[in-house]
Protein backbone atom coordinates (compact mmCIF):
# COMPACT_ATOMS: atom_id res chain seq x y z
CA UNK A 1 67.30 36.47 -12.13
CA UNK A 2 63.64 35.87 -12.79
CA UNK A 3 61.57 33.68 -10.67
CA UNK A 4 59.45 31.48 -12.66
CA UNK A 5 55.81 31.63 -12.25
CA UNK A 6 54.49 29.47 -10.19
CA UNK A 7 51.68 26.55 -10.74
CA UNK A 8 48.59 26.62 -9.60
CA UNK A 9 47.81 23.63 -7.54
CA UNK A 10 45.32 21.72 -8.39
CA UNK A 11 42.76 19.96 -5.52
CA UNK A 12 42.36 16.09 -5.57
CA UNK A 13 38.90 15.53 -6.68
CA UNK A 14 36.45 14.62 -3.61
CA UNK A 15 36.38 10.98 -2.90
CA UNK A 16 33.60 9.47 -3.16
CA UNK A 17 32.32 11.62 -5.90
CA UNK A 18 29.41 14.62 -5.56
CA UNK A 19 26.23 13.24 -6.95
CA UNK A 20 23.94 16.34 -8.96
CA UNK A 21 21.15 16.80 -6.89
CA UNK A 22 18.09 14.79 -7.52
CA UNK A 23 14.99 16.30 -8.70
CA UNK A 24 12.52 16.59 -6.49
CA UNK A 25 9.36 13.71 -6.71
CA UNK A 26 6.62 16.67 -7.34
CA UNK A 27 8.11 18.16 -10.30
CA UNK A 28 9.37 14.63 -12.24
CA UNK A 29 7.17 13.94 -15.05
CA UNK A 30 7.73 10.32 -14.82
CA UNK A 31 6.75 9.77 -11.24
CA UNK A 32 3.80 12.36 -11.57
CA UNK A 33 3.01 10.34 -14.48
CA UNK A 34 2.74 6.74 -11.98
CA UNK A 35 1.28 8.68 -9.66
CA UNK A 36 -1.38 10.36 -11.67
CA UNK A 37 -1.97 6.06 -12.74
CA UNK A 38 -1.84 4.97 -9.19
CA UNK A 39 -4.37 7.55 -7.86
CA UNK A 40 -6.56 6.23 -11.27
CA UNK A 41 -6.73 3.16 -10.39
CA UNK A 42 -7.25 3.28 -7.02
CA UNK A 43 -10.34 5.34 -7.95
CA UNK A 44 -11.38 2.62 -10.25
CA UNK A 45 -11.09 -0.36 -7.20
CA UNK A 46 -13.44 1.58 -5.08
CA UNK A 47 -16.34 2.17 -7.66
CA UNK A 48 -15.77 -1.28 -8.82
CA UNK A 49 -15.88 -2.59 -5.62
CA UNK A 50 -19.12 -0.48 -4.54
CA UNK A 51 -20.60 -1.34 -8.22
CA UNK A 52 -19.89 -4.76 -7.72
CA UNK A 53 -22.15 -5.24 -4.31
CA UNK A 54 -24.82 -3.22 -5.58
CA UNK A 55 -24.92 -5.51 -9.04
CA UNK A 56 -24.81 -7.98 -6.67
CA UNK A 57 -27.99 -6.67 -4.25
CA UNK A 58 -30.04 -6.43 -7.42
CA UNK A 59 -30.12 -9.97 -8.46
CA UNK A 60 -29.20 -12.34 -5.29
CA UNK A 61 -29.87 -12.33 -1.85
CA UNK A 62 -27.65 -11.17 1.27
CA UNK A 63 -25.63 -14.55 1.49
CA UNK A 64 -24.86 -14.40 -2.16
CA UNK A 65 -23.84 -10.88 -2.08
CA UNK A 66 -21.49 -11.07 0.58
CA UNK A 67 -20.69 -14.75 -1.30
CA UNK A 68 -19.62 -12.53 -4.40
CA UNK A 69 -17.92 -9.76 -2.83
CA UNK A 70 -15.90 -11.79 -0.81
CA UNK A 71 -14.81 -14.18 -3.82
CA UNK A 72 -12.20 -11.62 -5.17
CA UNK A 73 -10.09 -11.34 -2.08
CA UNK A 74 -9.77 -15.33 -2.41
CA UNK A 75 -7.31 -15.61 -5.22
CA UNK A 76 -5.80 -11.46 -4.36
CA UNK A 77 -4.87 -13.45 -0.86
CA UNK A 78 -3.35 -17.22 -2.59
CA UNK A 79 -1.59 -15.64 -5.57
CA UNK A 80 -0.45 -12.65 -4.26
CA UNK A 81 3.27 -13.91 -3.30
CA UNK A 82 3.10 -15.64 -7.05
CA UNK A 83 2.44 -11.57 -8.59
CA UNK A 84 5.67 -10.52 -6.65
CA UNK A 85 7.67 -13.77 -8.55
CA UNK A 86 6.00 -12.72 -11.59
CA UNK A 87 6.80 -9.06 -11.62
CA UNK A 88 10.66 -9.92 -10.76
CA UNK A 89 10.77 -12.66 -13.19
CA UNK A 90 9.78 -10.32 -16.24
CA UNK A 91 9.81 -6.84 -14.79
CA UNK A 92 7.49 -4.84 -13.21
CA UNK A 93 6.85 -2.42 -15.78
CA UNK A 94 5.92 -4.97 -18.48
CA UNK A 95 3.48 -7.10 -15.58
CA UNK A 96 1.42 -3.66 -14.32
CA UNK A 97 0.77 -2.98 -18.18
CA UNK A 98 -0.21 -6.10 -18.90
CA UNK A 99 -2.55 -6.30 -15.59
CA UNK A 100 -3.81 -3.52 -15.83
CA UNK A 101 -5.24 -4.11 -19.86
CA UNK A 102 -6.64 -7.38 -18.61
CA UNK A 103 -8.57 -5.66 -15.65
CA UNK A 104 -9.60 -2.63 -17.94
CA UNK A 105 -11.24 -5.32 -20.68
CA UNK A 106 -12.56 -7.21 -18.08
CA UNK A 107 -14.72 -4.22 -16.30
CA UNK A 108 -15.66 -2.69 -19.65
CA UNK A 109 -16.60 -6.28 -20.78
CA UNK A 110 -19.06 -6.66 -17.24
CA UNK A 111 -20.38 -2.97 -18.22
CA UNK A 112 -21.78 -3.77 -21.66
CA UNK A 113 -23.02 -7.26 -20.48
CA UNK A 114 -25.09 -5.27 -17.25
CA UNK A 115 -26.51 -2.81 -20.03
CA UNK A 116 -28.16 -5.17 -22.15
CA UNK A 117 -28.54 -8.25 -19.62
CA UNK A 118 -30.27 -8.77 -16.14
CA UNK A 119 -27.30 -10.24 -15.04
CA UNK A 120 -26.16 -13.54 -13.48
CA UNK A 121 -24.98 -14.66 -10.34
CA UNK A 122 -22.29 -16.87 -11.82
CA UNK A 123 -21.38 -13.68 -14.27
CA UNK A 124 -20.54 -11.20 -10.94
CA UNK A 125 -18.57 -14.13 -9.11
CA UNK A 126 -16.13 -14.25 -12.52
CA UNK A 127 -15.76 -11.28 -12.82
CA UNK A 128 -15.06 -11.04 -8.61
CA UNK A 129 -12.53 -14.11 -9.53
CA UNK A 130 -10.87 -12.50 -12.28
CA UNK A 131 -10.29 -9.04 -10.97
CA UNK A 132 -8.81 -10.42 -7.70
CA UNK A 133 -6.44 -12.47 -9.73
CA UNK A 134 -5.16 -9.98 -11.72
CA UNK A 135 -4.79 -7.50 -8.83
CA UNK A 136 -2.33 -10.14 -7.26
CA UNK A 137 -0.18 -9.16 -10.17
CA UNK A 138 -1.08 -5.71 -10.14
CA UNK A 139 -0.27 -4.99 -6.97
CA UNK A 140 3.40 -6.18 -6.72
CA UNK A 141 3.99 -4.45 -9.47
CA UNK A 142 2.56 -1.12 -9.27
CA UNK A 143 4.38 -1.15 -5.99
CA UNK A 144 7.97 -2.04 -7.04
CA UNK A 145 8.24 0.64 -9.06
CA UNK A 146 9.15 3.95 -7.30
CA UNK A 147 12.57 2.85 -6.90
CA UNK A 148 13.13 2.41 -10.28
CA UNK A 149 11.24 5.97 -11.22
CA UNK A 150 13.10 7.75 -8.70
CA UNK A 151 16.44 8.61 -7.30
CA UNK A 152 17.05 6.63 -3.41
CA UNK A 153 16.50 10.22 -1.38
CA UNK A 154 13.16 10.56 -3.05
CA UNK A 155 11.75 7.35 -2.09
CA UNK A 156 10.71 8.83 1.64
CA UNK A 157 8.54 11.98 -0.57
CA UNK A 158 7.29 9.21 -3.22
CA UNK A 159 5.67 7.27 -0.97
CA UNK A 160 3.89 10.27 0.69
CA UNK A 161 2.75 10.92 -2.18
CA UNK A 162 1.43 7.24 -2.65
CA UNK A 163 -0.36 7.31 0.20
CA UNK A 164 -2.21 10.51 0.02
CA UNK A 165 -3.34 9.27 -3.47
CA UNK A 166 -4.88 6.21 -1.60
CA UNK A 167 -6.59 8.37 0.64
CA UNK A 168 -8.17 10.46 -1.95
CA UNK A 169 -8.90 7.97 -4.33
CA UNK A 170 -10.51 6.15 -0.94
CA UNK A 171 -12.29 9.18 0.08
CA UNK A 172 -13.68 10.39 -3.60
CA UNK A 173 -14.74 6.61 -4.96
CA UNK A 174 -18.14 5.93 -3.18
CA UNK A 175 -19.37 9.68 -4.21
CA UNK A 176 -18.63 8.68 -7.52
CA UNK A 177 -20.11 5.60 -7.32
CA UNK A 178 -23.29 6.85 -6.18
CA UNK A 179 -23.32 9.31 -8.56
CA UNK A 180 -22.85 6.73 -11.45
CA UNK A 181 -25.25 4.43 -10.08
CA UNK A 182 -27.99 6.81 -9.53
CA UNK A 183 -27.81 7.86 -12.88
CA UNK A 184 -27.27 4.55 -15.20
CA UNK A 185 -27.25 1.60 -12.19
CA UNK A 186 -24.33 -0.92 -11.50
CA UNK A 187 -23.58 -1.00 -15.53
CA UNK A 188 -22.66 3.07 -15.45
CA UNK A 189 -20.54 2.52 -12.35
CA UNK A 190 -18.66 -0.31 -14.11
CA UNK A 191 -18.48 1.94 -17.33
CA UNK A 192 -16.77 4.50 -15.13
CA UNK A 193 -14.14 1.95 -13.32
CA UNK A 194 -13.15 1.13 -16.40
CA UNK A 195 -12.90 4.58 -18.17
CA UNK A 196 -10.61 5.02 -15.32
CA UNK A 197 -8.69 1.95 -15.42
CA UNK A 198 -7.98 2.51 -19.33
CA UNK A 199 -7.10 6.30 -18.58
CA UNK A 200 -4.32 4.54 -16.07
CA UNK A 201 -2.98 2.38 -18.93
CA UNK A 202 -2.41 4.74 -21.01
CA UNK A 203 -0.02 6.81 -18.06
CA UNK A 204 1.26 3.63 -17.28
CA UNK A 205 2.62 3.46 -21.06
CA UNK A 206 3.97 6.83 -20.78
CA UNK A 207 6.23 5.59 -17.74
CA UNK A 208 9.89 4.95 -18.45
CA UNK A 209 12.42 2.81 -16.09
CA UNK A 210 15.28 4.75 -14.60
CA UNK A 211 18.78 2.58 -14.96
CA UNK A 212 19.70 0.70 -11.59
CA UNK A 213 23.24 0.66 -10.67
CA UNK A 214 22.75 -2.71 -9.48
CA UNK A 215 21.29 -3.57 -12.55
CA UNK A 216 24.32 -1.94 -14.37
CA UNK A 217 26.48 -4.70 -11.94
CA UNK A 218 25.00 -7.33 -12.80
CA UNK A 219 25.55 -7.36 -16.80
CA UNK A 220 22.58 -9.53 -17.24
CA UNK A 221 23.43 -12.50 -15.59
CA UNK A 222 20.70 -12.46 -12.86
CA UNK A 223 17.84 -12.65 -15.14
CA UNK A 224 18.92 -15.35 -17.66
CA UNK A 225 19.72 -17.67 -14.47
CA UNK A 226 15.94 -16.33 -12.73
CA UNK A 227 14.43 -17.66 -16.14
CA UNK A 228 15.96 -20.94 -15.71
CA UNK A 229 14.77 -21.35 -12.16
CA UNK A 230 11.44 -22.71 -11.00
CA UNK A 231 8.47 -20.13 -9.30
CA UNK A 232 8.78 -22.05 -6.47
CA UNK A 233 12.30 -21.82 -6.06
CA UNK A 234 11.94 -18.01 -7.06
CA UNK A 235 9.40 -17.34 -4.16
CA UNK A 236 11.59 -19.62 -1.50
CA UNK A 237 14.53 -17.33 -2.68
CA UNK A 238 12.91 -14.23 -2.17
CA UNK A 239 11.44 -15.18 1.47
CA UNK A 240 14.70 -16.24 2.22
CA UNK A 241 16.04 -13.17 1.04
CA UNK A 242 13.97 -11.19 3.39
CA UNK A 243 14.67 -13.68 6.13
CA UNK A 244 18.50 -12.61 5.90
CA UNK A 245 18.48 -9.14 5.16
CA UNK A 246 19.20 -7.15 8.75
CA UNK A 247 17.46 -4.53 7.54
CA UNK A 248 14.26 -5.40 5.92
CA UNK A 249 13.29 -8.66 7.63
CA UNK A 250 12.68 -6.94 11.22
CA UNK A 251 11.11 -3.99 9.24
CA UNK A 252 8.98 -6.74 7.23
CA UNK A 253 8.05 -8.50 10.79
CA UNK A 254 7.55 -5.44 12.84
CA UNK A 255 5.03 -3.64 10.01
CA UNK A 256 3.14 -7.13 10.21
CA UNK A 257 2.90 -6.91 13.59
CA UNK A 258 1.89 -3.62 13.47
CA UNK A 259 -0.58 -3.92 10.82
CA UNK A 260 -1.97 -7.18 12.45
CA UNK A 261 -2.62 -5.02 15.86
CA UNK A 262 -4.57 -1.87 14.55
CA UNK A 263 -6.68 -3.69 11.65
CA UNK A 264 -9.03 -5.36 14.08
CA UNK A 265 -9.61 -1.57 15.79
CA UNK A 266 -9.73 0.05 13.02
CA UNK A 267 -12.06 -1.79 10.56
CA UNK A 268 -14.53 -3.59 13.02
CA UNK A 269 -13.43 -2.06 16.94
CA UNK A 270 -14.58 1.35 16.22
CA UNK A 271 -18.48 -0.28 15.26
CA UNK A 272 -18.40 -1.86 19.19
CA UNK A 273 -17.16 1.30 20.46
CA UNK A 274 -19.31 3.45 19.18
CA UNK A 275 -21.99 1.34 19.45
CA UNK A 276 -21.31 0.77 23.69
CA UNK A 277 -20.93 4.89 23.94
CA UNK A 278 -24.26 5.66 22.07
CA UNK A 279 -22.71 7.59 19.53
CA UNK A 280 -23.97 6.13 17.12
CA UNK A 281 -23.07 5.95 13.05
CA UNK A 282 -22.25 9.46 12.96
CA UNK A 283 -19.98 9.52 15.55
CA UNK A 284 -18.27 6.20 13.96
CA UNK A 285 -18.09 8.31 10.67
CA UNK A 286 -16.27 11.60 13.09
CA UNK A 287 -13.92 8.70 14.05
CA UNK A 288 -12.99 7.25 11.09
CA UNK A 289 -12.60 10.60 9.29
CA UNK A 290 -10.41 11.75 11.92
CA UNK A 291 -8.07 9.23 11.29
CA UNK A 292 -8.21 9.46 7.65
CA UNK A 293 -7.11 13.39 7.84
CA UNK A 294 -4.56 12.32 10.70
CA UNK A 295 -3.14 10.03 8.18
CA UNK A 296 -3.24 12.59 5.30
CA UNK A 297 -1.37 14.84 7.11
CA UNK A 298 1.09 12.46 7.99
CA UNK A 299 1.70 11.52 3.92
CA UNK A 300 1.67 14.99 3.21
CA UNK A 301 4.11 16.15 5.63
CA UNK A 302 6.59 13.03 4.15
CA UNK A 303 5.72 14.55 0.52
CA UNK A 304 7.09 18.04 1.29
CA UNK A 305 9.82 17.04 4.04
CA UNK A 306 11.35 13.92 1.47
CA UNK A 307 13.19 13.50 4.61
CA UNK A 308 13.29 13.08 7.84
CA UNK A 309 16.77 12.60 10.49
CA UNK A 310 17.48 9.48 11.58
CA UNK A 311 14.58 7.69 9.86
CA UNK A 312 14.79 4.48 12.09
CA UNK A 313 14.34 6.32 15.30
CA UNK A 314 11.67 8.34 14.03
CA UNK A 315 9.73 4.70 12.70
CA UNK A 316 9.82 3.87 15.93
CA UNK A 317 8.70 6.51 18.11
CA UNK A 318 5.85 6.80 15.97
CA UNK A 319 4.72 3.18 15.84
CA UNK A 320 5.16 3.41 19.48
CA UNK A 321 2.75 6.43 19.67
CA UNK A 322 0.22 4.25 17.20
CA UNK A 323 0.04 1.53 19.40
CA UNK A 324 -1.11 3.76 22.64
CA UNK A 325 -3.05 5.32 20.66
CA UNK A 326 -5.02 2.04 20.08
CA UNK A 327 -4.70 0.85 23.67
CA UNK A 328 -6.23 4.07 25.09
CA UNK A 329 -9.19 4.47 22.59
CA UNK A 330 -11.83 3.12 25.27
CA UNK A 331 -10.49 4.89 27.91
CA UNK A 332 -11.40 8.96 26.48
CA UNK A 333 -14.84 9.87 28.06
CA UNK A 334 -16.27 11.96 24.93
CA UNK A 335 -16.17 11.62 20.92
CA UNK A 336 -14.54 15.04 20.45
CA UNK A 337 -11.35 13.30 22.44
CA UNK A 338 -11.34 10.28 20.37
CA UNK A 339 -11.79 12.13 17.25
CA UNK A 340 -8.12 14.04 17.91
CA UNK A 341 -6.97 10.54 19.38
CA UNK A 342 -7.96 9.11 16.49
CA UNK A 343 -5.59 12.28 14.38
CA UNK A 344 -2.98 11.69 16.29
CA UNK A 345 -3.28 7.82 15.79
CA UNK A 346 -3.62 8.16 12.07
CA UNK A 347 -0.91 11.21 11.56
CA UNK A 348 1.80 8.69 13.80
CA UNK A 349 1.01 5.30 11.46
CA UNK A 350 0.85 7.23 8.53
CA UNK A 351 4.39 8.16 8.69
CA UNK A 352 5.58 4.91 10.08
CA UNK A 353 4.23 3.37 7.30
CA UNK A 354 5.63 5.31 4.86
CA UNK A 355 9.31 5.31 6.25
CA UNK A 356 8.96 1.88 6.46
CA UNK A 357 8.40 1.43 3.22
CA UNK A 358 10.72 4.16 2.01
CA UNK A 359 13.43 1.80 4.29
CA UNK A 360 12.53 -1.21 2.56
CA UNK A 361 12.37 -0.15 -0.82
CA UNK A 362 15.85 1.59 -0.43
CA UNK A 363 17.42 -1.40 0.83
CA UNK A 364 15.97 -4.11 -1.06
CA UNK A 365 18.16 -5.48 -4.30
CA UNK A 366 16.28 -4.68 -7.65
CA UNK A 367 16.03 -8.47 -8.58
CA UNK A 368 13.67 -8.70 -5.33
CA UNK A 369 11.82 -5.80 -5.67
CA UNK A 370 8.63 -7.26 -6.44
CA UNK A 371 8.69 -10.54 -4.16
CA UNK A 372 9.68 -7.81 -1.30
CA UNK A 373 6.42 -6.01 -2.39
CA UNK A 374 4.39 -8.58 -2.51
CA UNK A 375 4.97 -10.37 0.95
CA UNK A 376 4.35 -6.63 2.52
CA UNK A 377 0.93 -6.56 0.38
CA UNK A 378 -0.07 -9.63 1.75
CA UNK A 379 0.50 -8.72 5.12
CA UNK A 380 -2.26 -5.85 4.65
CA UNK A 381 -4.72 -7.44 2.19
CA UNK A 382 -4.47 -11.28 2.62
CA UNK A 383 -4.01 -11.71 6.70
CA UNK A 384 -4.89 -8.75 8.58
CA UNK A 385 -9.09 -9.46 7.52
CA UNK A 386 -7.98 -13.07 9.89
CA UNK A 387 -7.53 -10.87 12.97
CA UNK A 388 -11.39 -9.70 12.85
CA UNK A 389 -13.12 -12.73 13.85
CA UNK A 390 -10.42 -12.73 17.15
CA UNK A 391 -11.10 -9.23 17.87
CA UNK A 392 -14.65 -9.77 17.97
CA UNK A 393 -14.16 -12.90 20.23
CA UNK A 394 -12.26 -10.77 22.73
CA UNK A 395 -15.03 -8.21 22.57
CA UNK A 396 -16.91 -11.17 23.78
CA UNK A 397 -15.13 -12.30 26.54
CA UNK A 398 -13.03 -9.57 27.63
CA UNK A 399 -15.17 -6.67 26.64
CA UNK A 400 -13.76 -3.10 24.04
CA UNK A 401 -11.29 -2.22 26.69
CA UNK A 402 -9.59 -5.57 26.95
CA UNK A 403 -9.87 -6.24 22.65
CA UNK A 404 -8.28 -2.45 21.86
CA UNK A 405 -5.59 -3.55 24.65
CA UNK A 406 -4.64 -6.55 23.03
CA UNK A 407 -4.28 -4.80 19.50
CA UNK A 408 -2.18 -2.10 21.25
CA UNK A 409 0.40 -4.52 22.36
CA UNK A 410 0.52 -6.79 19.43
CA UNK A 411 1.35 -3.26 17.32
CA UNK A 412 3.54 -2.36 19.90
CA UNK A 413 5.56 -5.65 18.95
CA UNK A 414 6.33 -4.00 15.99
CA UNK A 415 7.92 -1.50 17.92
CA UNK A 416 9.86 -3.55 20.18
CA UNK A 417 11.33 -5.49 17.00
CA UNK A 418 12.59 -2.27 15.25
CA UNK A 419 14.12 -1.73 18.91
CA UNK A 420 15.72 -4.90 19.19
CA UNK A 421 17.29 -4.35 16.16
CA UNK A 422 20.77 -2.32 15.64
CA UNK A 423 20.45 -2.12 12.27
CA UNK A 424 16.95 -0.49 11.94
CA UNK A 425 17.67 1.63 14.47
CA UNK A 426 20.80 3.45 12.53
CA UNK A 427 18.99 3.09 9.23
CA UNK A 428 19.24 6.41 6.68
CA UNK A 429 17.59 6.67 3.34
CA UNK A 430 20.76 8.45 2.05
């Protein structure tokens, strides 16, 4: 008698399911779309910013001029937590569109009025006022997008990416500047920003939102209660949200820390350094560009890795090479030795800053995305200029050594936070 065939047996399906493989940050036309914005209109901040003084040396004196300069980062610092409510309350997409049309009508409207008028004092400190205003939207915005352009194990490449679009933008600005200026003055430079702002718009259009599964969980709910709320109770729940999280508040605190230690050093420390060795502004420029390529090595190695084993571990060894890096900048006899101290400085906090961010964008909740942003904007742009006028009072009375020490350990705070904490330390971006 016949056997009868047999059955194949079928596998049970893997549990939880395979995901398809993401595609990679550097060949999605969406995110090279945002980036290609992002680099734009970081370009267009530093020729405005340059165009700005110069408008400024041509008609006022030195107290006005550093008067009008200064008068943007006034409302960028107060209304910066307000852009991150903003951006969550109607989306982020929707509030860096809308910014960014306000500040590209605004910088073409200062270039015609340069070209056929003197200019005014009261006219540059507007404009200063405006622009700063807007960016406090801008920036939470532009900032809590990635995770909604990109899959979660893309975040750690997207925001290598970010950064080495800051640095270029950084680095190739002032040429530009120049350039315009020498050829049609403060009006040609403003023409240019805002060529270059209006360029970014248009990318910035051309950007579409990936779906959010928490957004998919939520069927709506979240945002028709967030319209009924107050700003104020919107901001207090998104500090408080950070407060709680075991994740992103010590990440939050320690990158304050962090940034609070090495801003003094870097923007004003190097000047009395430099200045006590003889080397002069040269050797302040061999400094500062050592640390800029330091840092864009570090963002490009984060661009081509996307990722990096135990992330947490890794955020903290390198914050805790940053911060001895800082502490041991007076002590190297020669400039060639703090020039590759200065690398390794810049190559360590350029890829603790971007895992960092990577981790917090990963973890944070969609509906916080841009309050999250915000608060870490802040941190960089609204209190870390407050550390100068200490640093330069412990120049004073403790001398480099002791000032560079004291910004070493505060940094290294940050480090001893994301120590502290068991969470951080066992964090992955999968």
């Amino acid at each position: 008698m016949a056997k009868p065939a047999s059955r194949p047996v079928s596998k049970p399906a893997p549990w939880p399911p395979s995901r398809p493989a993401s595609r990679p940050a550097y060949k999605d036309g969406t995110v090279l779309r945002w980036l290609a914005a992002y680099t734009l209109s970081v370009l267009g901040d530093s020729i405005y910013f340059m165009a700005l003084g110069w408008a400024a040396n041509r008609i006022a004196g030195p107290a006005e001029v550093g008067m009008i300069v200064a008068s943007g980062a006034v409302p960028r610092a107060l209304l910066m937590l307000g852009g991150g409510v903003v951006a969550d309350r109607f989306g982020p997409r929707r509030v860096v569109i809308g910014s960014d049309a306000v500040r590209f009508a605004v910088i073409a409207a200062a270039a015609v009025t340069l070209a056929f008028t003197p200019g005014h004092v009261w006219l540059l400190v507007t404009v200063a006022l405006v622009f700063g205003a807007v960016d406090a939207l801008f920036m939470p915005a532009v900032g809590a997008l990635p995770p909604r352009i990109t899959a979660p194990d893309q975040l750690v490449r997207i925001q290598g990416m970010r950064a080495l679009a800051v640095r270029g933008g950084s680095m190739m600005g002032p040429p530009l500047a120049g350039l315009a200026m020498g050829l049609g003055g403060p009006e040609a430079a403003f023409g240019l920003a805002g060529v270059l702002f209006g360029v970014s718009l248009l990318l910035l259009l051309a950007v579409r939102l990936r779906p959010l599964e928490e957004d998919a969980g939520r069927g709506g709910t979240d945002d028709s209660a967030s319209s009924k709320n107050s700003a104020r109770h919107d901001l207090t729940e998104g500090l408080g949200f950070i407060r709680r999280h075991k994740l992103i508040g010590p990440l939050v605190l320690a990158a304050a820390l962090s940034e609070l230690g090495f801003a003094g050093p870097l923007n004003i420390g190097f000047v009395f350094l430099t200045s006590e060795r003889g080397w002069g502004a040269g050797g302040m420029g061999w400094i500062v560009a050592g640390f800029g390529g330091g840092a864009a090595v570090g963002a490009l190695a984060l661009a081509v890795l996307g990722r990096l084993p135990k992330p947490g571990y890794v955020l903290i060894a390198t914050t805790l090479v940053t911060s001895v890096c800082i502490a041991l900048f007076p002590a190297v006899p020669n400039l060639g030795s703090t020039v590759a101290l200065a690398a390794v400085a810049g190559l360590a906090g350029g890829i603790a800053g971007g895992l960092a961010q990577a981790l917090v964008q990963r973890a944070t909740d969609p509906a916080y995305l841009g309050r999250v942003t915000a608060v870490t904007s802040l941190t960089a742009l609204g209190l870390a200029p407050l550390t100068f006028p200490a640093f330069g009072a412990l120049v004073g009375y403790g001398g480099v050594g002791t000032a560079f020490l004291a910004g070493g350990v505060l940094s290294a705070l940050g480090m001893i936070v994301c120590l502290a904490s068991p969470t951080v330390r066992r964090a992955e971006l999968a």
